[in-house]
N, C-alpha and C. Protein backbone atom coordinates (compact mmCIF):
# COMPACT_ATOMS: atom_id res chain seq x y z
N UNK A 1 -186.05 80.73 173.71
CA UNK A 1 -185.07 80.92 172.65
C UNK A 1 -183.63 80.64 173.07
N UNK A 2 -183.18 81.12 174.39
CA UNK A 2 -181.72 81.06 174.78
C UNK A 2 -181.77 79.73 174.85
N UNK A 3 -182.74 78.71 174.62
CA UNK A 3 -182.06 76.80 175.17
C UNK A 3 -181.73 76.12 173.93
N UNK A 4 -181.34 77.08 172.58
CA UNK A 4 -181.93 76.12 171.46
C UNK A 4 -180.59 75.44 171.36
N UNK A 5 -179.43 75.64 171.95
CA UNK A 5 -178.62 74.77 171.96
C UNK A 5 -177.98 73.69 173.14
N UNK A 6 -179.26 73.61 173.91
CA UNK A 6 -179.38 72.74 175.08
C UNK A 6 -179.10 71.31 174.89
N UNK A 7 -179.61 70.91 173.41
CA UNK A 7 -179.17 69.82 173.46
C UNK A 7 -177.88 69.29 173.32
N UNK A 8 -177.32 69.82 172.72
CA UNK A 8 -175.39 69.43 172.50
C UNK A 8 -175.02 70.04 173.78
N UNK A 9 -175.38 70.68 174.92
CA UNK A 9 -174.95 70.79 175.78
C UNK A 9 -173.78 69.52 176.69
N UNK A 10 -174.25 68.60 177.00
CA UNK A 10 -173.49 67.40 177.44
C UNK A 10 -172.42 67.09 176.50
N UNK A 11 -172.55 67.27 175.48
CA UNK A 11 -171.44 67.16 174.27
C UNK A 11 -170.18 67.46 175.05
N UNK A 12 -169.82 68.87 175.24
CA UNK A 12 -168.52 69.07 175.56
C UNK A 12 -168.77 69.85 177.21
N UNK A 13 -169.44 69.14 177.81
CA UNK A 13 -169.81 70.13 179.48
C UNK A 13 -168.32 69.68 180.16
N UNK A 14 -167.73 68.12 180.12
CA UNK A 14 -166.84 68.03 180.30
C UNK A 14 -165.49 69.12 180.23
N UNK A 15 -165.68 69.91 179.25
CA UNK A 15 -164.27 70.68 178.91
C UNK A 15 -164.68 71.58 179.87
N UNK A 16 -166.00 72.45 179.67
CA UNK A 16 -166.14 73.62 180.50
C UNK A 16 -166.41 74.36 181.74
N UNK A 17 -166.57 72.66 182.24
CA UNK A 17 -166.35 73.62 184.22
C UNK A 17 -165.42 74.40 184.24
N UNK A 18 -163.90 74.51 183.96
CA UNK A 18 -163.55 75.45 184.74
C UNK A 18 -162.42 76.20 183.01
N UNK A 19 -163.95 76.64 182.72
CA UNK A 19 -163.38 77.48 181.42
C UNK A 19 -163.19 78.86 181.80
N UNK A 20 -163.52 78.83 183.02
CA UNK A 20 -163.84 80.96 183.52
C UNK A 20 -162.60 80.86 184.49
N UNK A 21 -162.09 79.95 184.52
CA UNK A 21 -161.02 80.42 185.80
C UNK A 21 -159.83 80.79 185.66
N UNK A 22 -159.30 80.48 184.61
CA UNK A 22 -157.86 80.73 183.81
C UNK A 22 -157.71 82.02 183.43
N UNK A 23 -159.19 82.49 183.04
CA UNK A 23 -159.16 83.78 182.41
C UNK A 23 -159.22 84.59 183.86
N UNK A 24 -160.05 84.38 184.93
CA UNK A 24 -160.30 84.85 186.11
C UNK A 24 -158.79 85.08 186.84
N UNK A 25 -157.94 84.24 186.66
CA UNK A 25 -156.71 84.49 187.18
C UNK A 25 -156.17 85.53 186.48
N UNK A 26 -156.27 85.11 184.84
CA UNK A 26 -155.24 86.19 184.61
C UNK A 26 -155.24 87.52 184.76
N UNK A 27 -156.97 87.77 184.41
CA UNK A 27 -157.12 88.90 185.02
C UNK A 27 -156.71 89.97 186.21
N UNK A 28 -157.10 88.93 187.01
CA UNK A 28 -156.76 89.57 188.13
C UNK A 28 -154.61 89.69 188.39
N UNK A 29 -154.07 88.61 187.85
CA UNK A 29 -152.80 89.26 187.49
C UNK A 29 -152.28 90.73 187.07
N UNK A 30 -153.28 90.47 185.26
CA UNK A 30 -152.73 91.77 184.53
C UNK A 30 -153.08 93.33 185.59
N UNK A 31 -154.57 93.15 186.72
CA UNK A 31 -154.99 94.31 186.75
C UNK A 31 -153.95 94.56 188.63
N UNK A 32 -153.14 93.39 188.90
CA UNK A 32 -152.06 93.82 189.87
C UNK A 32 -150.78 94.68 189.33
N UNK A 33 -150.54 93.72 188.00
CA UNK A 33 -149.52 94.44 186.91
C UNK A 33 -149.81 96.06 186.65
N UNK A 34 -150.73 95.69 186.49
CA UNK A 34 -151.43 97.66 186.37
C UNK A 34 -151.43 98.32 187.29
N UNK A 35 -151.59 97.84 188.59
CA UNK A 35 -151.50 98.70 189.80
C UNK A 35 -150.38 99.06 189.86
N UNK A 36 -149.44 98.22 189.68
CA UNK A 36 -147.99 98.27 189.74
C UNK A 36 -147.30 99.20 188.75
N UNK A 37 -147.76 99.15 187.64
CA UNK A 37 -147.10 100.14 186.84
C UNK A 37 -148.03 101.60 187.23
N UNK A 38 -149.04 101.64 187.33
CA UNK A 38 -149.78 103.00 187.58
C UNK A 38 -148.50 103.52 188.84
N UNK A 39 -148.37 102.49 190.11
CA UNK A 39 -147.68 103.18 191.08
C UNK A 39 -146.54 103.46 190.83
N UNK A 40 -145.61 102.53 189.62
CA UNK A 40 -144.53 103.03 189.26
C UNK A 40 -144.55 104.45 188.38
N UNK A 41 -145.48 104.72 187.71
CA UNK A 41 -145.98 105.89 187.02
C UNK A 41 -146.14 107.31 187.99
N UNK A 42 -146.86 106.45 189.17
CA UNK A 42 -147.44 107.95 190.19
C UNK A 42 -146.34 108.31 190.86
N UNK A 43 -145.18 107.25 191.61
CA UNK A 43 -144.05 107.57 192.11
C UNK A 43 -143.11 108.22 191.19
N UNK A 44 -142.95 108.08 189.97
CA UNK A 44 -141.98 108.66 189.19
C UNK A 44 -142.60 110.23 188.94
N UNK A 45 -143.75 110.24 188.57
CA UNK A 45 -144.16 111.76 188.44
C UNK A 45 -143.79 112.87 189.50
N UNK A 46 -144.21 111.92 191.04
CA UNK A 46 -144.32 112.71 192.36
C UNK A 46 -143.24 113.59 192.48
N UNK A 47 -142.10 112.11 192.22
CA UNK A 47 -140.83 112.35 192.91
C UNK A 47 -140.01 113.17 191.48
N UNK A 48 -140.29 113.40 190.24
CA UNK A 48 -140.14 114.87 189.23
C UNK A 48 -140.95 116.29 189.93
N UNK A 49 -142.11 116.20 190.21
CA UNK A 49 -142.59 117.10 190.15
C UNK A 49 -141.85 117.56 191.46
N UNK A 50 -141.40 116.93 192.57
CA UNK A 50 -140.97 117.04 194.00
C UNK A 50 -139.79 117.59 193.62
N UNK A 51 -139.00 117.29 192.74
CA UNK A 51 -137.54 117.55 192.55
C UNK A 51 -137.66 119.11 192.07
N UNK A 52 -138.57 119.20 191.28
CA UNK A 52 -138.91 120.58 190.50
C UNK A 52 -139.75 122.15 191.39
N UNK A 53 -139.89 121.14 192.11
CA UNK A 53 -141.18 122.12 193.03
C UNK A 53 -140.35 123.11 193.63
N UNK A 54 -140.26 124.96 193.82
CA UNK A 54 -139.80 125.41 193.93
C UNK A 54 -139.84 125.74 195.25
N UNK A 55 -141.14 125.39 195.91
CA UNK A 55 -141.58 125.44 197.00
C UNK A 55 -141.90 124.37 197.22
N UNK A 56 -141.03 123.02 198.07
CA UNK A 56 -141.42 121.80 198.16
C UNK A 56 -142.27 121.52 199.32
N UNK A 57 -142.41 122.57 200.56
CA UNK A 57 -143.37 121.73 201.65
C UNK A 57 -145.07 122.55 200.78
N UNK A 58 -144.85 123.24 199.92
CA UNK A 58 -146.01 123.77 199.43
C UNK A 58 -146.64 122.39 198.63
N UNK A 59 -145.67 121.54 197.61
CA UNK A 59 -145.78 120.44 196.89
C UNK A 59 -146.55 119.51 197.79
N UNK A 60 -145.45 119.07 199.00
CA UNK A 60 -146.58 118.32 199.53
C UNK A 60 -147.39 117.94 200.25
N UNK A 61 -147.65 119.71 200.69
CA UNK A 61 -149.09 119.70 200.98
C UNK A 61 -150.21 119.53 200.49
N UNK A 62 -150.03 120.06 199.11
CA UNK A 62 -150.81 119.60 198.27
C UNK A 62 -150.84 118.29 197.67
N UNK A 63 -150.30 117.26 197.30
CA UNK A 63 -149.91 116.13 197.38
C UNK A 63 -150.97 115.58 198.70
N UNK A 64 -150.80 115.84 199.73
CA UNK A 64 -151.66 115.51 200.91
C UNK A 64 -150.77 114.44 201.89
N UNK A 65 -149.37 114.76 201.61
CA UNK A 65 -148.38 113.97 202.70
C UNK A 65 -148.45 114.76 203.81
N UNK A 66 -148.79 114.31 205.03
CA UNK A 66 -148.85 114.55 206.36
C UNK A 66 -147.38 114.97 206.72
N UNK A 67 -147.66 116.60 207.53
CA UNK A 67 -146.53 116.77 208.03
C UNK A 67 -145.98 116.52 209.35
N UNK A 68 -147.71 115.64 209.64
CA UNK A 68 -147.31 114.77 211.02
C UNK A 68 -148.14 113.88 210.66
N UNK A 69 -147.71 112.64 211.70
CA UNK A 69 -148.26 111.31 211.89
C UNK A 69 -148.61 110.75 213.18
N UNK A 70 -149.65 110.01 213.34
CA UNK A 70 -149.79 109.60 214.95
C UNK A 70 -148.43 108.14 215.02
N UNK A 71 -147.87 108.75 216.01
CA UNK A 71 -146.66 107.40 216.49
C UNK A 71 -147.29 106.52 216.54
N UNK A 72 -146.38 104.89 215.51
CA UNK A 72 -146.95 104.26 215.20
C UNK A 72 -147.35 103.46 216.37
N UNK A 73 -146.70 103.30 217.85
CA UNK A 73 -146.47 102.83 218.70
C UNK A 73 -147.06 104.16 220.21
N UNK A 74 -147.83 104.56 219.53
CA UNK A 74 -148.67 105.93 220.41
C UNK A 74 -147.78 106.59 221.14
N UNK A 75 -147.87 107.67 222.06
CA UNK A 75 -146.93 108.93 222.00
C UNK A 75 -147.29 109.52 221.27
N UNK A 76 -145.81 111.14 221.19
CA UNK A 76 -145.96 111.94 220.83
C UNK A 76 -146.09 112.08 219.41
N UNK A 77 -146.90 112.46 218.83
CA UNK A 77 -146.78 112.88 217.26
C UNK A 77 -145.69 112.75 216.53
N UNK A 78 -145.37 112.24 215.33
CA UNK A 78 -143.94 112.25 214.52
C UNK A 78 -144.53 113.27 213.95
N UNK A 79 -143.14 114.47 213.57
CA UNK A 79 -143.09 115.31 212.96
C UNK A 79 -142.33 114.82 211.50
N UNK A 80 -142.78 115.45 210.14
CA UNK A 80 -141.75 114.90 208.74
C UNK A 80 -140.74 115.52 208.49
N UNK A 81 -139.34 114.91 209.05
CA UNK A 81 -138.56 116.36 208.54
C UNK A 81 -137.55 115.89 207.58
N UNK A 82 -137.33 114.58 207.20
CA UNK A 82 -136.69 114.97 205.54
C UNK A 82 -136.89 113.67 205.21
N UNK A 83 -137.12 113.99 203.57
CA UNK A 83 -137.64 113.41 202.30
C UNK A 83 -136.08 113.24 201.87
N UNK A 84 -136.34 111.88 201.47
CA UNK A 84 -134.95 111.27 200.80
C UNK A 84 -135.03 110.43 199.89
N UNK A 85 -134.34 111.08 198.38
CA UNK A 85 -134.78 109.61 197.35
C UNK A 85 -133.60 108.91 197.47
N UNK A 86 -133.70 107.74 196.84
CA UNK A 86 -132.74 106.69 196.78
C UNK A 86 -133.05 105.54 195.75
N UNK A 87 -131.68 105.87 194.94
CA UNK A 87 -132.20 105.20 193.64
C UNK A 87 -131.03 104.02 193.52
N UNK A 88 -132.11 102.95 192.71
CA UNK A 88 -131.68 101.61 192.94
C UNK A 88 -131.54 101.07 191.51
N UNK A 89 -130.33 100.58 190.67
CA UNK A 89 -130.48 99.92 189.54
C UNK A 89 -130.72 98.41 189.85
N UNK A 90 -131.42 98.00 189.21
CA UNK A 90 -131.78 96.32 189.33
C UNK A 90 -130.94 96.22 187.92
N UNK A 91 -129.69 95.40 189.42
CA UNK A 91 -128.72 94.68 187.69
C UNK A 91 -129.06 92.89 187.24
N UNK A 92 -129.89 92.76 188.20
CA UNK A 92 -130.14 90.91 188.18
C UNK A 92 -131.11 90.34 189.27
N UNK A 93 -131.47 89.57 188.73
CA UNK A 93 -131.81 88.78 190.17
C UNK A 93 -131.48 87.46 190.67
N UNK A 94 -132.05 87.14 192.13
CA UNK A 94 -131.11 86.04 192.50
C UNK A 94 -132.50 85.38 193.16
N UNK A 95 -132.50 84.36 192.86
CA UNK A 95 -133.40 83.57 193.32
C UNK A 95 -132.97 81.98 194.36
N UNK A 96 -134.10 81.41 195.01
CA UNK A 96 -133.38 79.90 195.38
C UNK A 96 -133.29 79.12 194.26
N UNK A 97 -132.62 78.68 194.60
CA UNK A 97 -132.52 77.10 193.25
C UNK A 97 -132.54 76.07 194.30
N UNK A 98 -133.57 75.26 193.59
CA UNK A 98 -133.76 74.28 194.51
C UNK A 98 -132.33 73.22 194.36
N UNK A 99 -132.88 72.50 195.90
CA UNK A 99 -131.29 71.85 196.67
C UNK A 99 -130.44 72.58 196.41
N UNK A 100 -130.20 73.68 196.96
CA UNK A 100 -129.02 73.76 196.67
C UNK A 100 -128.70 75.06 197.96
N UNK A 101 -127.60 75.28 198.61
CA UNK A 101 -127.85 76.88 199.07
C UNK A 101 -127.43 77.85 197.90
N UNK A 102 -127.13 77.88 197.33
CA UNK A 102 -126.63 79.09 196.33
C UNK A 102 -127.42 79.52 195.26
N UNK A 103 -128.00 80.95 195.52
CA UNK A 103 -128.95 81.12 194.79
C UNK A 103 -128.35 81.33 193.25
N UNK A 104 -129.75 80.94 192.60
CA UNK A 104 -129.63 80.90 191.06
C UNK A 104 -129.69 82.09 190.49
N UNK A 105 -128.33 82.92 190.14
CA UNK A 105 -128.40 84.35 189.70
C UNK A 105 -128.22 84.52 188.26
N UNK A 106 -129.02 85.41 188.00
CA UNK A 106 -129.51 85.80 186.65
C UNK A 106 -129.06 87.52 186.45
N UNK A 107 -127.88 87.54 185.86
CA UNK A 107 -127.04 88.81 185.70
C UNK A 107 -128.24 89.80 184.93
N UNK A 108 -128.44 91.06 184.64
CA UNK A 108 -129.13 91.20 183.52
C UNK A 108 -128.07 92.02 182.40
N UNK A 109 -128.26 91.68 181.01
CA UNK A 109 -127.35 92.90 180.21
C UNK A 109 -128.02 93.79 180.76
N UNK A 110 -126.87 94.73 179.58
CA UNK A 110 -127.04 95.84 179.90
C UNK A 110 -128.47 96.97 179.53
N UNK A 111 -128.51 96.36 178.68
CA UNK A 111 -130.04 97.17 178.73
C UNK A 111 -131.56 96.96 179.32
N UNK A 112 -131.40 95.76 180.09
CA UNK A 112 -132.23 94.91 181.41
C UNK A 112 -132.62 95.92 182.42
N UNK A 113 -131.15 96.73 182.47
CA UNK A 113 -131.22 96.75 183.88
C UNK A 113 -131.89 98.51 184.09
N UNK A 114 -133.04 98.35 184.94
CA UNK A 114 -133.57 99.33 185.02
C UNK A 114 -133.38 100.13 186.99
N UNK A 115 -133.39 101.57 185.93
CA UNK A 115 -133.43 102.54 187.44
C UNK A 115 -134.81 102.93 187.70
N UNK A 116 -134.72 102.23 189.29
CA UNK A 116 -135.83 102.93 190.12
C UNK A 116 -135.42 103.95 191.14
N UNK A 117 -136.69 104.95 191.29
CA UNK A 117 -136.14 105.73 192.34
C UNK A 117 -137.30 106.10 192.86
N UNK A 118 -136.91 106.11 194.61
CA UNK A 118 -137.69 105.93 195.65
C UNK A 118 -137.72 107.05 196.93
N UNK A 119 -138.78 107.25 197.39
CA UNK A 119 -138.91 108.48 198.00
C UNK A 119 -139.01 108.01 199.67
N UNK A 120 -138.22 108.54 200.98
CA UNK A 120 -138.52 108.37 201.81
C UNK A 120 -138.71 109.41 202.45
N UNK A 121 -139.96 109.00 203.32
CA UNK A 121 -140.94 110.47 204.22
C UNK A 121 -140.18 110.15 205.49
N UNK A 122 -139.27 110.79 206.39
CA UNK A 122 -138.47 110.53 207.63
C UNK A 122 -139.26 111.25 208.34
N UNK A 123 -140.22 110.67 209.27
CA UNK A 123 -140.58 111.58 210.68
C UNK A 123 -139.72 110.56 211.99
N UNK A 124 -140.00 112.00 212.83
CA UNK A 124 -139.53 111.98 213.96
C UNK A 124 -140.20 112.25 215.06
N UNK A 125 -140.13 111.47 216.27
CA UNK A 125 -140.42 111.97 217.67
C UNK A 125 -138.96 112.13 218.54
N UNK A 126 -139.34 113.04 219.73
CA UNK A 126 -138.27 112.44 220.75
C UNK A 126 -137.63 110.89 221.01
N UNK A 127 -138.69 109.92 220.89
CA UNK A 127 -138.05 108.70 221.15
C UNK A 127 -138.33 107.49 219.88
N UNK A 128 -138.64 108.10 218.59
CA UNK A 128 -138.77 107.44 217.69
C UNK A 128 -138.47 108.03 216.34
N UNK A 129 -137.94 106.97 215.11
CA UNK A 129 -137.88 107.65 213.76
C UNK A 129 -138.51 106.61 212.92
N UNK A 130 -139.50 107.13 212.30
CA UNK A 130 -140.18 106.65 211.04
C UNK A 130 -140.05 106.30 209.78
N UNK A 131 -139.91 105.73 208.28
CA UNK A 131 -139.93 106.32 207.48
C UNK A 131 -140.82 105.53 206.62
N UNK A 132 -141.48 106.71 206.09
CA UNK A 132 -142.71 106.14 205.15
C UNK A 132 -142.32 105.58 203.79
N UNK A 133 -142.60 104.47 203.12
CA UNK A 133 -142.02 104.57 201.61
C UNK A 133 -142.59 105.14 200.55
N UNK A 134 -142.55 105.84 199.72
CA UNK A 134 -143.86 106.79 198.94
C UNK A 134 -144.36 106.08 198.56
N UNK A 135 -143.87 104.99 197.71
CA UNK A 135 -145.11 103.72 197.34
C UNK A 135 -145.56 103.61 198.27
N UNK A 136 -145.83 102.97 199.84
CA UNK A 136 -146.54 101.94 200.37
C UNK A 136 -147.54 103.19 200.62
N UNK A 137 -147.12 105.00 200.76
CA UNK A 137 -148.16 105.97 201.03
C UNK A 137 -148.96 106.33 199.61
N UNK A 138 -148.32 106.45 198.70
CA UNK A 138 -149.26 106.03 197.61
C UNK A 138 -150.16 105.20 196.93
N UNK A 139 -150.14 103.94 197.67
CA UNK A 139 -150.76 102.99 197.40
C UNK A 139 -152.01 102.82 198.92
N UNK A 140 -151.74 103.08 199.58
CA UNK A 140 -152.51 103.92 200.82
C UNK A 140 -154.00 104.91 200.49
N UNK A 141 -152.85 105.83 199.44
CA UNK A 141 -153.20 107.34 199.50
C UNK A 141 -154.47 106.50 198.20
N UNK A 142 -154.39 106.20 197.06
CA UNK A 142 -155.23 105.97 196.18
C UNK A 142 -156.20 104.76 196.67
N UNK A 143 -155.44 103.80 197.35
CA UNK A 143 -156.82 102.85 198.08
C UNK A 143 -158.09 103.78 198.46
N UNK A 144 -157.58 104.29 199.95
CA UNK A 144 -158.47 105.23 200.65
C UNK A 144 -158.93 106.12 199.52
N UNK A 145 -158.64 106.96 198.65
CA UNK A 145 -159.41 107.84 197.83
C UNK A 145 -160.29 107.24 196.81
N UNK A 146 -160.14 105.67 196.21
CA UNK A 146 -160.88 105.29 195.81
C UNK A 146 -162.62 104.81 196.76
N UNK A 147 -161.92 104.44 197.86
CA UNK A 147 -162.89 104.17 198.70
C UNK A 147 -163.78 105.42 199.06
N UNK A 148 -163.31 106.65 199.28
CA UNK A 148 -164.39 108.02 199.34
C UNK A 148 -165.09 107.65 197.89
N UNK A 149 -164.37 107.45 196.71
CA UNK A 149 -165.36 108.03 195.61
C UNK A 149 -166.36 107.00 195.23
């Protein structure tokens, strides 16, 4: 039953080799886009709920941010001893333009321009300082937990 349109097959086979791949890309675009906004979502919550937390090393312990780390460069243990946001308006961007050295900048109005804000985990050793970015540990933190489940 599934061949009864086998014969017009050759008709248009030409168009459809690579009818799955366009969509295959975009996909996999939109579902980076999504990662991206989920992490912009999970960092914005963290770093509210962090601001609010009345008891913040209680926050993120639960959270599951390490209040130590193995040195990334071995040695003694980094200890975490301060969390620092730092917030960034994106007023434009600047890109290359080809031939040319001067990049091609793209001002944004005013209602373009969006605030991000970003969390840094500062550990320390005697002969080293760390700092984690909450995205790159959030995006860490949900890899690995997807991988347990």
């Amino acid at each position: 039953m599934p061949h009864d349109n086998a014969p017009d097959h050759h008709h248009h086979h030409h168009g459809d080799n690579h009818s799955h791949d366009p969509a295959d890309h975009l996909h996999s675009h939109l579902q980076e886009a999504d990662a991206a906004a989920e992490l912009h979502v999970l960092t914005t919550q963290f770093i509210d709920g962090f601001i609010a937390a009345k008891d913040k090393m209680s926050y993120l312990r639960i959270a599951g941010v390490p209040l130590e780390i193995p040195a990334p460069a071995g040695g003694p243990t980094m200890k975490l001893v301060d969390v620092k946001l730092t917030t960034e308006w994106q007023v434009g961007t600047a890109s290359p333009s080809f031939g040319s050295r001067e990049l091609s900048y793209l001002p944004y109005p005013g209602p373009m321009v969006t605030e991000r804000t970003n969390m840094g985990l500062v550990y320390v050793s005697l002969d080293a300082k760390h700092v984690t970015d909450l995205r790159s540990f959030l995006q860490n933190h949900s890899a690995s937990r997807k991988d347990h489940a």
